[in-house]
PDB file of N, CA and C in Angstrom:
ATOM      1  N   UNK A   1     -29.592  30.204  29.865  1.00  0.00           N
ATOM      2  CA  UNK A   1     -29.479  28.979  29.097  1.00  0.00           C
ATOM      3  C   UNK A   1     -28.011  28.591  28.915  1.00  0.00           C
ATOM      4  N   UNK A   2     -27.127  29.630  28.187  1.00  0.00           N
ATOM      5  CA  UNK A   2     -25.762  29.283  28.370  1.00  0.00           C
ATOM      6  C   UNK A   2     -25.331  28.790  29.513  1.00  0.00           C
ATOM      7  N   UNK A   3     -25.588  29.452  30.759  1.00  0.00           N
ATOM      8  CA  UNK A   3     -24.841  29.332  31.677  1.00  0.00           C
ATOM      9  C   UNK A   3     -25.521  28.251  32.378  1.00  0.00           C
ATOM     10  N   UNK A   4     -26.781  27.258  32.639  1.00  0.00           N
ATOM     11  CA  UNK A   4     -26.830  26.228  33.036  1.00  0.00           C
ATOM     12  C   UNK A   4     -25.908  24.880  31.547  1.00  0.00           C
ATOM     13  N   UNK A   5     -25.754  25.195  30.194  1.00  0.00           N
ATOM     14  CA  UNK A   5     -24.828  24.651  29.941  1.00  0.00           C
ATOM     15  C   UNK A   5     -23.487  24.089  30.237  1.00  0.00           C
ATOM     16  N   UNK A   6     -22.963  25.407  30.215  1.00  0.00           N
ATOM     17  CA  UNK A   6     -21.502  25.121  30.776  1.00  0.00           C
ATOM     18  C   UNK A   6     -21.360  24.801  32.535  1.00  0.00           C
ATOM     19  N   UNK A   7     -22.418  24.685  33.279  1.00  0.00           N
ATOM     20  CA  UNK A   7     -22.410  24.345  34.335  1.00  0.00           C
ATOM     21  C   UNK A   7     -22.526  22.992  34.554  1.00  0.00           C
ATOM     22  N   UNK A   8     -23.387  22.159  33.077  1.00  0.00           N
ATOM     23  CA  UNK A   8     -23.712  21.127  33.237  1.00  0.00           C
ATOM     24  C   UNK A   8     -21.896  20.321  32.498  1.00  0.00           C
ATOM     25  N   UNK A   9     -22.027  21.138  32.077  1.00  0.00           N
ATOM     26  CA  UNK A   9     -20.174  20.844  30.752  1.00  0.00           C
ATOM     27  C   UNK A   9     -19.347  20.342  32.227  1.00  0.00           C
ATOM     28  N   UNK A  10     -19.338  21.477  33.045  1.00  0.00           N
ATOM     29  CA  UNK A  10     -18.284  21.989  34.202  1.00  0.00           C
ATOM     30  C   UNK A  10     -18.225  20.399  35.385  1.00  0.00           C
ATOM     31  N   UNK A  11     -19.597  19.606  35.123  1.00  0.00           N
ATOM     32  CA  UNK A  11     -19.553  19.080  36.508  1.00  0.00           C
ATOM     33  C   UNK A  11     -18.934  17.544  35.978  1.00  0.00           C
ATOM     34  N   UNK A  12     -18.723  17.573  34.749  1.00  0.00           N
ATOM     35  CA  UNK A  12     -18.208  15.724  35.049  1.00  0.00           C
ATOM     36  C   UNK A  12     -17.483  15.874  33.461  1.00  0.00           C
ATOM     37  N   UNK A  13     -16.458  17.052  33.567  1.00  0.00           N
ATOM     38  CA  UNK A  13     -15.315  17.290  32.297  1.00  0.00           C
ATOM     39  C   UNK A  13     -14.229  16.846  32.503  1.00  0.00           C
ATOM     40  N   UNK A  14     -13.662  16.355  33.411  1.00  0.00           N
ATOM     41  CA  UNK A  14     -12.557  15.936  33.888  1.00  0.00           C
ATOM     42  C   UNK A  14     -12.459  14.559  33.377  1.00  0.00           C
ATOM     43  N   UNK A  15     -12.972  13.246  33.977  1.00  0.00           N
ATOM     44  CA  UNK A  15     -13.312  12.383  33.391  1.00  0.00           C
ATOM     45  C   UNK A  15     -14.318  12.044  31.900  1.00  0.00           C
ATOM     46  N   UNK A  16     -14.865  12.677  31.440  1.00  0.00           N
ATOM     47  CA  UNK A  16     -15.233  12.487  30.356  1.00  0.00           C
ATOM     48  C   UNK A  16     -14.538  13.048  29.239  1.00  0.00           C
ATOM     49  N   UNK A  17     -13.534  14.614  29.797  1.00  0.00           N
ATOM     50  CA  UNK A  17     -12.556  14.370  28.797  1.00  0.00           C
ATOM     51  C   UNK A  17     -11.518  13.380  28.153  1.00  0.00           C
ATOM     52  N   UNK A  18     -11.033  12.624  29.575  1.00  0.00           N
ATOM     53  CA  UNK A  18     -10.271  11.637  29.426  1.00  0.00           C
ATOM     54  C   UNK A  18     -10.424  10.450  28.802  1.00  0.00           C
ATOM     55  N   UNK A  19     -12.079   9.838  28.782  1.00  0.00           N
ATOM     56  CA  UNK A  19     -12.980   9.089  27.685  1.00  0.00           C
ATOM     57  C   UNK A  19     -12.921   9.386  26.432  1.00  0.00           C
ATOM     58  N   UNK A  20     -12.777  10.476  26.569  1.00  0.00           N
ATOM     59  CA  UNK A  20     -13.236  11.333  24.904  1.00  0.00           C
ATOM     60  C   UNK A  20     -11.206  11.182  23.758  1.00  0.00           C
ATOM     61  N   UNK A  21     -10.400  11.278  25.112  1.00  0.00           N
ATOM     62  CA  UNK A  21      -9.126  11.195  24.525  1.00  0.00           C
ATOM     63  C   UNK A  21      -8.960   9.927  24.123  1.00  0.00           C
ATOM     64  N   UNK A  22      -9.333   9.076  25.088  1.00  0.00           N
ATOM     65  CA  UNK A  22      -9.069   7.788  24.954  1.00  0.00           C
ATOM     66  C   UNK A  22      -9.245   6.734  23.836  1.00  0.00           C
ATOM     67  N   UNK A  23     -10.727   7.351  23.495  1.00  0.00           N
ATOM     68  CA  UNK A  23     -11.909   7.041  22.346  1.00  0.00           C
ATOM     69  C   UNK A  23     -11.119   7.173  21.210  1.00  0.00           C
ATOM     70  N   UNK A  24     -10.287   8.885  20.938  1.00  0.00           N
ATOM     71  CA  UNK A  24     -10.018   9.254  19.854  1.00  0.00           C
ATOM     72  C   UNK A  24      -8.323   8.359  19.959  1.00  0.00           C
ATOM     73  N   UNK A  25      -7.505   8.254  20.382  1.00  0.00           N
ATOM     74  CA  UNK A  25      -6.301   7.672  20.567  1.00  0.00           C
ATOM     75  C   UNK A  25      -6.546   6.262  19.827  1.00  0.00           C
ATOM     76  N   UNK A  26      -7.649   5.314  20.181  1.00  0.00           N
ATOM     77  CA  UNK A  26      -8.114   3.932  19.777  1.00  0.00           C
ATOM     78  C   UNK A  26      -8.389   4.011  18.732  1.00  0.00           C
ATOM     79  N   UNK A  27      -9.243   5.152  18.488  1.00  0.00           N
ATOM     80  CA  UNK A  27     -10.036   5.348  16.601  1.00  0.00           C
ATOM     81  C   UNK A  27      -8.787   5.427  15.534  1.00  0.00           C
ATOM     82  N   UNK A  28      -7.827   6.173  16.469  1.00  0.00           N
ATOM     83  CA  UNK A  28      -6.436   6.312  15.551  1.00  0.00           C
ATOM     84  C   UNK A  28      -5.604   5.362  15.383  1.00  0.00           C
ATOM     85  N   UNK A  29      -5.595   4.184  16.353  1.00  0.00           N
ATOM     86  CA  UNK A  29      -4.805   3.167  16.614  1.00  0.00           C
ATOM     87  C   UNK A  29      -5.513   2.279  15.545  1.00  0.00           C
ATOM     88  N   UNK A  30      -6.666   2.041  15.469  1.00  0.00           N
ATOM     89  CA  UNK A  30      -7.229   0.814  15.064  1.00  0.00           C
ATOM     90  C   UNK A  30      -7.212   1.607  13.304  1.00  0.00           C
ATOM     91  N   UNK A  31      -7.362   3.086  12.998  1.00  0.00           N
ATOM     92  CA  UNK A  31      -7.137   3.379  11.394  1.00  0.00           C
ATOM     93  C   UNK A  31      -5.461   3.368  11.146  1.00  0.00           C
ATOM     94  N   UNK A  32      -4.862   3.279  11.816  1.00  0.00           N
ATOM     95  CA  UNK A  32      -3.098   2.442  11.843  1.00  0.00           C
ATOM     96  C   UNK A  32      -3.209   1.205  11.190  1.00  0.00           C
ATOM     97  N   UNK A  33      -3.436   0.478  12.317  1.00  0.00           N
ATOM     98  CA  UNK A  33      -2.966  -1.092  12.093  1.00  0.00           C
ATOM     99  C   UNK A  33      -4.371  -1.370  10.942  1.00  0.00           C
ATOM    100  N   UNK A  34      -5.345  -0.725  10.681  1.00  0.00           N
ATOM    101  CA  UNK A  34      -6.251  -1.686   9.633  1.00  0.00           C
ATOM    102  C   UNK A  34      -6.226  -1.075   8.301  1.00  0.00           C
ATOM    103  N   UNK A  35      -5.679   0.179   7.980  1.00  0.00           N
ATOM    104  CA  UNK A  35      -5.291   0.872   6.896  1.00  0.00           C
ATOM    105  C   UNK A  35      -4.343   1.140   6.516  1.00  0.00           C
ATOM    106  N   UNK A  36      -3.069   2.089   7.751  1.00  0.00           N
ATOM    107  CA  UNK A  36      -1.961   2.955   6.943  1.00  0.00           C
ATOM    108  C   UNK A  36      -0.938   1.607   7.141  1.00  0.00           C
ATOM    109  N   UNK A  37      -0.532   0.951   7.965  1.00  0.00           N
ATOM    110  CA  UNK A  37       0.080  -0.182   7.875  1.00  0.00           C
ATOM    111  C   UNK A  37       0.122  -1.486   6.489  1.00  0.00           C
ATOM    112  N   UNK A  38      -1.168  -1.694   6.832  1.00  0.00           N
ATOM    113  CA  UNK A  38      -1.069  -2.899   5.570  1.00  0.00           C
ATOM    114  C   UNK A  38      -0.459  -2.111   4.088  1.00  0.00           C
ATOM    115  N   UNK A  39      -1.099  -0.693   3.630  1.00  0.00           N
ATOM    116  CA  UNK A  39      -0.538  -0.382   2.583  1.00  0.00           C
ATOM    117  C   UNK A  39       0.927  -0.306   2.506  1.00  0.00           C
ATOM    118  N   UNK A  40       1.457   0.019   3.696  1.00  0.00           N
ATOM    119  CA  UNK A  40       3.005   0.765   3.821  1.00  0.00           C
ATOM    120  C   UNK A  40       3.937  -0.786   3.433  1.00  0.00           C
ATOM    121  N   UNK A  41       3.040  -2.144   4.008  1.00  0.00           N
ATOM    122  CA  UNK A  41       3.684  -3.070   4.130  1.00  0.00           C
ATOM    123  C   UNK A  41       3.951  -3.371   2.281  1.00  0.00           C
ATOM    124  N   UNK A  42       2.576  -3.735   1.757  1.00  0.00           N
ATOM    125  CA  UNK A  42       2.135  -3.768   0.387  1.00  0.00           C
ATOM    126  C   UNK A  42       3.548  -3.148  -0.472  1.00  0.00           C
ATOM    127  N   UNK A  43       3.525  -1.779  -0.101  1.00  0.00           N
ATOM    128  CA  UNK A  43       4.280  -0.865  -0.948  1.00  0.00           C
ATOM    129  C   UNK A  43       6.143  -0.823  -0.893  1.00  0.00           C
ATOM    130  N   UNK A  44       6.335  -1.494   0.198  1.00  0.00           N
ATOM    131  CA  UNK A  44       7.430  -2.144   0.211  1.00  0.00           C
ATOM    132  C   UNK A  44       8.012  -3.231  -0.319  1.00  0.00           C
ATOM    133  N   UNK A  45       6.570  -4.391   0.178  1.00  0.00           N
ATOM    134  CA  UNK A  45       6.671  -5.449  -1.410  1.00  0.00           C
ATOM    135  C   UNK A  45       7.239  -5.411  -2.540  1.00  0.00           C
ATOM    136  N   UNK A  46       6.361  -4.339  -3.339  1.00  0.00           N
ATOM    137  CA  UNK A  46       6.588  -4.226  -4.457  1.00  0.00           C
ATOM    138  C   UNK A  46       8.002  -3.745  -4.653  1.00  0.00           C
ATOM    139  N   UNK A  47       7.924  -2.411  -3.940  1.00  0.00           N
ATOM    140  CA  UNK A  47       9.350  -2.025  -4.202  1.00  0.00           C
ATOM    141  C   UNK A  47      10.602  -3.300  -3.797  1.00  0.00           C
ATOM    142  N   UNK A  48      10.795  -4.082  -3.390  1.00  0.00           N
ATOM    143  CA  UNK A  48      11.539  -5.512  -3.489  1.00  0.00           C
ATOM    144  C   UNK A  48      11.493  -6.343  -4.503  1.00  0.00           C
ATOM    145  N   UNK A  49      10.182  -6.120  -4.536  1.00  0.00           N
ATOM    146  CA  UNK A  49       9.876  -7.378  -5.908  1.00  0.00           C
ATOM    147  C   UNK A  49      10.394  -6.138  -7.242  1.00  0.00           C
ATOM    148  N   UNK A  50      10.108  -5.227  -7.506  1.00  0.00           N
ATOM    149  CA  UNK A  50      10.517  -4.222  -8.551  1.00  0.00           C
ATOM    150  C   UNK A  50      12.299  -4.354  -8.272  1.00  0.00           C
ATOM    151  N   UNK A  51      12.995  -4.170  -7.344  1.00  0.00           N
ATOM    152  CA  UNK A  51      14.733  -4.389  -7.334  1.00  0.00           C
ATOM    153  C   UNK A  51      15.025  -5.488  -7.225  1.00  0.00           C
ATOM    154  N   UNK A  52      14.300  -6.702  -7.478  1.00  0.00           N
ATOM    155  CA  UNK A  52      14.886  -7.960  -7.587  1.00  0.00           C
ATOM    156  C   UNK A  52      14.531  -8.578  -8.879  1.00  0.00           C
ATOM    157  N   UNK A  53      13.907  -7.792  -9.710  1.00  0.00           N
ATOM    158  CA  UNK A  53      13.586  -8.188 -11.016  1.00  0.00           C
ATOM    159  C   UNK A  53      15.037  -8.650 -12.058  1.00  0.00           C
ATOM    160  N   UNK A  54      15.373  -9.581 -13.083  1.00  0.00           N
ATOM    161  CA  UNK A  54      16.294 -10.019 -13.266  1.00  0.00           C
ATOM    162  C   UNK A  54      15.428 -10.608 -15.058  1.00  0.00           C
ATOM    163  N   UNK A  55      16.998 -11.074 -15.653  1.00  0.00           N
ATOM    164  CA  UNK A  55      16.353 -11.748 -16.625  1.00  0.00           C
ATOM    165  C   UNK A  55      15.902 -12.902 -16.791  1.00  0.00           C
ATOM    166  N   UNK A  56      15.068 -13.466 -17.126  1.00  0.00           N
ATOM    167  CA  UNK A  56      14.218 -14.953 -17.006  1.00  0.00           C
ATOM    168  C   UNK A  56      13.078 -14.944 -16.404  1.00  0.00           C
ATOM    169  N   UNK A  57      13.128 -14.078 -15.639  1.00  0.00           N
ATOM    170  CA  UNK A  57      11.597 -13.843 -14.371  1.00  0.00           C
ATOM    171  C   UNK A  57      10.211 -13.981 -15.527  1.00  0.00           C
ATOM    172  N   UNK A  58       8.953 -15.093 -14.697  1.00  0.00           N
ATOM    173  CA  UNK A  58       7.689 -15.003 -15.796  1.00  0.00           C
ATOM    174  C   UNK A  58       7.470 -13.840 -14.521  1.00  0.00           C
ATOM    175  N   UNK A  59       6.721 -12.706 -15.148  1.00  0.00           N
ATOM    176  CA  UNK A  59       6.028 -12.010 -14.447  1.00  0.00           C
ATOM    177  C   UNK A  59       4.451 -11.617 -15.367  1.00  0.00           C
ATOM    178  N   UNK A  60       3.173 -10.769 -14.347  1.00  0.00           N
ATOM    179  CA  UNK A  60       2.424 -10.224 -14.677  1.00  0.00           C
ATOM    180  C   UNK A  60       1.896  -9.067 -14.587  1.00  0.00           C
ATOM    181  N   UNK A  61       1.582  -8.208 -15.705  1.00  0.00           N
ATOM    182  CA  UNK A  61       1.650  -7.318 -15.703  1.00  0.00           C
ATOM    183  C   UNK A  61       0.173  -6.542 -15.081  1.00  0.00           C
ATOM    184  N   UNK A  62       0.265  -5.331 -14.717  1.00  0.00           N
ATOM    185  CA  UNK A  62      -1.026  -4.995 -14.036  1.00  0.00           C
ATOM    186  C   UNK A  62      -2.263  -4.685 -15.379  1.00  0.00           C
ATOM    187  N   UNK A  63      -1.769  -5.078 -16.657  1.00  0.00           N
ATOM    188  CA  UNK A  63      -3.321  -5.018 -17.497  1.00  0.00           C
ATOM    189  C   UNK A  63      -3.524  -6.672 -17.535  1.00  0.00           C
ATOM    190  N   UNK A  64      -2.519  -7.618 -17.122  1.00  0.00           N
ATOM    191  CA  UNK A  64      -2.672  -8.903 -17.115  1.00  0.00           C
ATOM    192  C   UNK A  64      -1.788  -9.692 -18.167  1.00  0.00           C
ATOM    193  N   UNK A  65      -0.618  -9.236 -18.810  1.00  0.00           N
ATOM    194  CA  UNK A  65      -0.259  -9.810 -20.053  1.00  0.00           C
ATOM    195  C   UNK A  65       1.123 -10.977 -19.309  1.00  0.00           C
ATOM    196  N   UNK A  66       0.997 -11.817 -19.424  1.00  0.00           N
ATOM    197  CA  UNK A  66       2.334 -12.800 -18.822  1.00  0.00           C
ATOM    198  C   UNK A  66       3.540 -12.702 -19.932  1.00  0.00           C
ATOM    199  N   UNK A  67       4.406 -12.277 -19.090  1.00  0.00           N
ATOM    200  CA  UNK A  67       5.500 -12.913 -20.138  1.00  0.00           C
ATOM    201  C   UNK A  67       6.540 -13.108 -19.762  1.00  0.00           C
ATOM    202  N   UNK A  68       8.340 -12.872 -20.093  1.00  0.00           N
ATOM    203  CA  UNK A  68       9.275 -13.174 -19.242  1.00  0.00           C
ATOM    204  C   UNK A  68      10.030 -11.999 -20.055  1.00  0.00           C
ATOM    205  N   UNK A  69      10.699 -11.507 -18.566  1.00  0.00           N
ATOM    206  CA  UNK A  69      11.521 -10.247 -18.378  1.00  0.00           C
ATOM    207  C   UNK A  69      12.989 -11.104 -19.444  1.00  0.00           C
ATOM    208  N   UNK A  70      12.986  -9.623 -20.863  1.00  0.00           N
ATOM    209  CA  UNK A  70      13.842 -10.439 -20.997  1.00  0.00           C
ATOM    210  C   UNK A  70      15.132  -8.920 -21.136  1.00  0.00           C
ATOM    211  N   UNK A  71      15.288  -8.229 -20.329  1.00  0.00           N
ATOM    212  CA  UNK A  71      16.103  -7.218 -20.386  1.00  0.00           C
ATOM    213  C   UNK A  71      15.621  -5.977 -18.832  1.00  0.00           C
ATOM    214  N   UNK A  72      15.996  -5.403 -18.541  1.00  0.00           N
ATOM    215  CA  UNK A  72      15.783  -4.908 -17.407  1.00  0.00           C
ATOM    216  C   UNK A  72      16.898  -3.565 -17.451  1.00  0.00           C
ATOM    217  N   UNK A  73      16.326  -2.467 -17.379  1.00  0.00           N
ATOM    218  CA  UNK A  73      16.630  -1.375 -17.423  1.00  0.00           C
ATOM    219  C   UNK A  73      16.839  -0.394 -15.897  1.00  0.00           C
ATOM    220  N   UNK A  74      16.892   1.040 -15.906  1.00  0.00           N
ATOM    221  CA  UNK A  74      16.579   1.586 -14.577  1.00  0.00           C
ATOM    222  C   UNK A  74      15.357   1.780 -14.557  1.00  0.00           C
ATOM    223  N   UNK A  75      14.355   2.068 -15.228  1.00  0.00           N
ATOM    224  CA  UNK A  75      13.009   2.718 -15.009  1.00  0.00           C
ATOM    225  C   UNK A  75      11.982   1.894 -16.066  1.00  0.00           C
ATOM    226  N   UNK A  76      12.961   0.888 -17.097  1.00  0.00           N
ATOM    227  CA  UNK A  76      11.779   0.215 -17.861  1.00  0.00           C
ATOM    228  C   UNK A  76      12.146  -1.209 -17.848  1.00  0.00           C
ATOM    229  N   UNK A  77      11.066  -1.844 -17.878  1.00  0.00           N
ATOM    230  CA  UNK A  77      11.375  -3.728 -18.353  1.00  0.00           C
ATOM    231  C   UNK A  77      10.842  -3.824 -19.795  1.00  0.00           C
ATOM    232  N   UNK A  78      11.593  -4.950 -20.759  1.00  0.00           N
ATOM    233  CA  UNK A  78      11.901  -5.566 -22.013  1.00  0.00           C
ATOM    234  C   UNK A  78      11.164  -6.766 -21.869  1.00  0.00           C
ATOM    235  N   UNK A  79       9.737  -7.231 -22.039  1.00  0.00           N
ATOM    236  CA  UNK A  79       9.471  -8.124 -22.101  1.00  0.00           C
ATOM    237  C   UNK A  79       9.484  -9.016 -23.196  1.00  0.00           C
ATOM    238  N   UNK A  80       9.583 -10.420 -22.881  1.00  0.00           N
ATOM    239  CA  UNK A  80       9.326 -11.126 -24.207  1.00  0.00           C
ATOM    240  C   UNK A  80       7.952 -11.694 -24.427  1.00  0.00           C
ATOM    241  N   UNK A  81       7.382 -11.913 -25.275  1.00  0.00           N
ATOM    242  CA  UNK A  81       5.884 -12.314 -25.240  1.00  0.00           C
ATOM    243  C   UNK A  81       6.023 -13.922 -25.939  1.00  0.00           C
ATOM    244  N   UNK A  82       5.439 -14.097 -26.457  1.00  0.00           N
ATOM    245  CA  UNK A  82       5.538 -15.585 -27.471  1.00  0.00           C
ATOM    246  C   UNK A  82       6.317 -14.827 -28.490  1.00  0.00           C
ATOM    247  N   UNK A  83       6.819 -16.056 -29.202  1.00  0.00           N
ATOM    248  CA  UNK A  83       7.436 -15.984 -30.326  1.00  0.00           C
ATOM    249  C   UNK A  83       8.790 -14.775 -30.976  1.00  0.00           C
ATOM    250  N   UNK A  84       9.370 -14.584 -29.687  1.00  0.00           N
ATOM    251  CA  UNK A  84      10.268 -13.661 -29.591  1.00  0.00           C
ATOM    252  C   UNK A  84       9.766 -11.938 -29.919  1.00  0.00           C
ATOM    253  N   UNK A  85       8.541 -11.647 -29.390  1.00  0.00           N
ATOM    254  CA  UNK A  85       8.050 -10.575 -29.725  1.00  0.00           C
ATOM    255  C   UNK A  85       8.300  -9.821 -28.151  1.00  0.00           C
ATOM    256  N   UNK A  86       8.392  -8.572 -28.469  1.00  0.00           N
ATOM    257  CA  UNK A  86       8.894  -7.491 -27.293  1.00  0.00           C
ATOM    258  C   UNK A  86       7.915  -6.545 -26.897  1.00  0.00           C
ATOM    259  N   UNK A  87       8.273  -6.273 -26.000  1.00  0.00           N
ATOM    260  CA  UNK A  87       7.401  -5.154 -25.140  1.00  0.00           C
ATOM    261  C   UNK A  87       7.709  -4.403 -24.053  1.00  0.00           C
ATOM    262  N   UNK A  88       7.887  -3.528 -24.425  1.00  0.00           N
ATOM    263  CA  UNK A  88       8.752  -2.173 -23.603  1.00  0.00           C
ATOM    264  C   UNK A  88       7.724  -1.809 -22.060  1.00  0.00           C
ATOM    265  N   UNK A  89       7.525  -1.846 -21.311  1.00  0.00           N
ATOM    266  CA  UNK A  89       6.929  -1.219 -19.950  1.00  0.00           C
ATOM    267  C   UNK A  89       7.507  -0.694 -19.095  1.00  0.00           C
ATOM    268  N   UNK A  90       6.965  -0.270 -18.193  1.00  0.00           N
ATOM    269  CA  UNK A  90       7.886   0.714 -17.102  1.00  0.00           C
ATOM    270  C   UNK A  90       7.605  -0.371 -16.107  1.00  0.00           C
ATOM    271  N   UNK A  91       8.568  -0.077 -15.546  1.00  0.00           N
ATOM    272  CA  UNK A  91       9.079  -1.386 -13.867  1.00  0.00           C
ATOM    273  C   UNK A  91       7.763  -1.210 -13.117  1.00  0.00           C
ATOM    274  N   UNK A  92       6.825  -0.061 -12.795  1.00  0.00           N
ATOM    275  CA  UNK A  92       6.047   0.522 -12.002  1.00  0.00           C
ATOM    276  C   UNK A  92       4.658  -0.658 -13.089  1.00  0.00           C
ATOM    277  N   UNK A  93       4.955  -1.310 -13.335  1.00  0.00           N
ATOM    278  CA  UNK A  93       3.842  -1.725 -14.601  1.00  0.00           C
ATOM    279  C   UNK A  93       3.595  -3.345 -14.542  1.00  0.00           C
ATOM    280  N   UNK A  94       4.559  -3.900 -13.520  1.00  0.00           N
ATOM    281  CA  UNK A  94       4.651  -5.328 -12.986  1.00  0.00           C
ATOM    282  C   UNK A  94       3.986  -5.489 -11.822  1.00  0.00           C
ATOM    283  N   UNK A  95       2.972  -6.431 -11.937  1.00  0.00           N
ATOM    284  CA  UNK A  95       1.993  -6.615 -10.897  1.00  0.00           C
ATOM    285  C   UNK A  95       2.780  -7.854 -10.344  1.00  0.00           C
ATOM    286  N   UNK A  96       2.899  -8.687 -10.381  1.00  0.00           N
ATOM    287  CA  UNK A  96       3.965 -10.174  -9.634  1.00  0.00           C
ATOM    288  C   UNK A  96       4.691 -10.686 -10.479  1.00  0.00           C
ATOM    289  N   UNK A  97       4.827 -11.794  -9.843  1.00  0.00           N
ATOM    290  CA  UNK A  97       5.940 -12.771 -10.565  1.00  0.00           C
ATOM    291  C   UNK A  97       5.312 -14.031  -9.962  1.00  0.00           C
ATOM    292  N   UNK A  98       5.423 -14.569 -11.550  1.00  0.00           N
ATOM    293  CA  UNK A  98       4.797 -15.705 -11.590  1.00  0.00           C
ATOM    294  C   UNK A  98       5.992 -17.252 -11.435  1.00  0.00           C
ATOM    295  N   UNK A  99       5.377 -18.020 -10.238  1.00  0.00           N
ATOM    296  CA  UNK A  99       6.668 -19.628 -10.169  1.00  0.00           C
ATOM    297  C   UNK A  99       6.270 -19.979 -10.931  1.00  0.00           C
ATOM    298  N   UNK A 100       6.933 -20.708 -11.967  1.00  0.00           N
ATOM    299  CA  UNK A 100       6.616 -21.536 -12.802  1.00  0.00           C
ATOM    300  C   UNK A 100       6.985 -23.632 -12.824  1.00  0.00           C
TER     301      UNK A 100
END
């Protein structure tokens, strides 16, 4: 039984290995460009939009609160909310920036 296996393995491994590489090379290509790419792109974004942060910027925050950057630190932003009220967050805590 084994050995009509690997006899049957033996007669057309050459080319069907090369299918089989090919297959897996594409599966890897296409989880590239439709997964590890778009995030890498995403995550660069941010990190731009996080070192270009400044004072005046309306931004939003990732629980959703709008307000305008009114101080900017190394690792935290000073927001202002209405009515001159403040709010301390970490830079990692800004979802966009809003045109106004």
């Amino acid at each position: 039984m084994k050995l009509s296996l690997l006899a049957q393995a033996a007669a057309g491994g050459d080319q069907a290995m090369i299918y089989q590489v090919v297959m897996w090379v594409g599966i890897i290509g296409v989880f590239y460009f439709f997964m590890i790419r778009p995030q890498q792109k995403k995550a660069k974004e941010q990190k731009t939009l996080l070192g270009n942060l400044k004072k005046g910027d309306s931004v939003v925050t990732i629980g959703g609160i709008h307000a305008k950057v009114y101080a900017v630190e190394e690792t935290i932003v000073i927001l202002e909310l209405d009515k001159g009220v403040k709010l301390t967050v970490e830079k990692s805590a800004i979802s966009r920036t809003v045109a106004e």
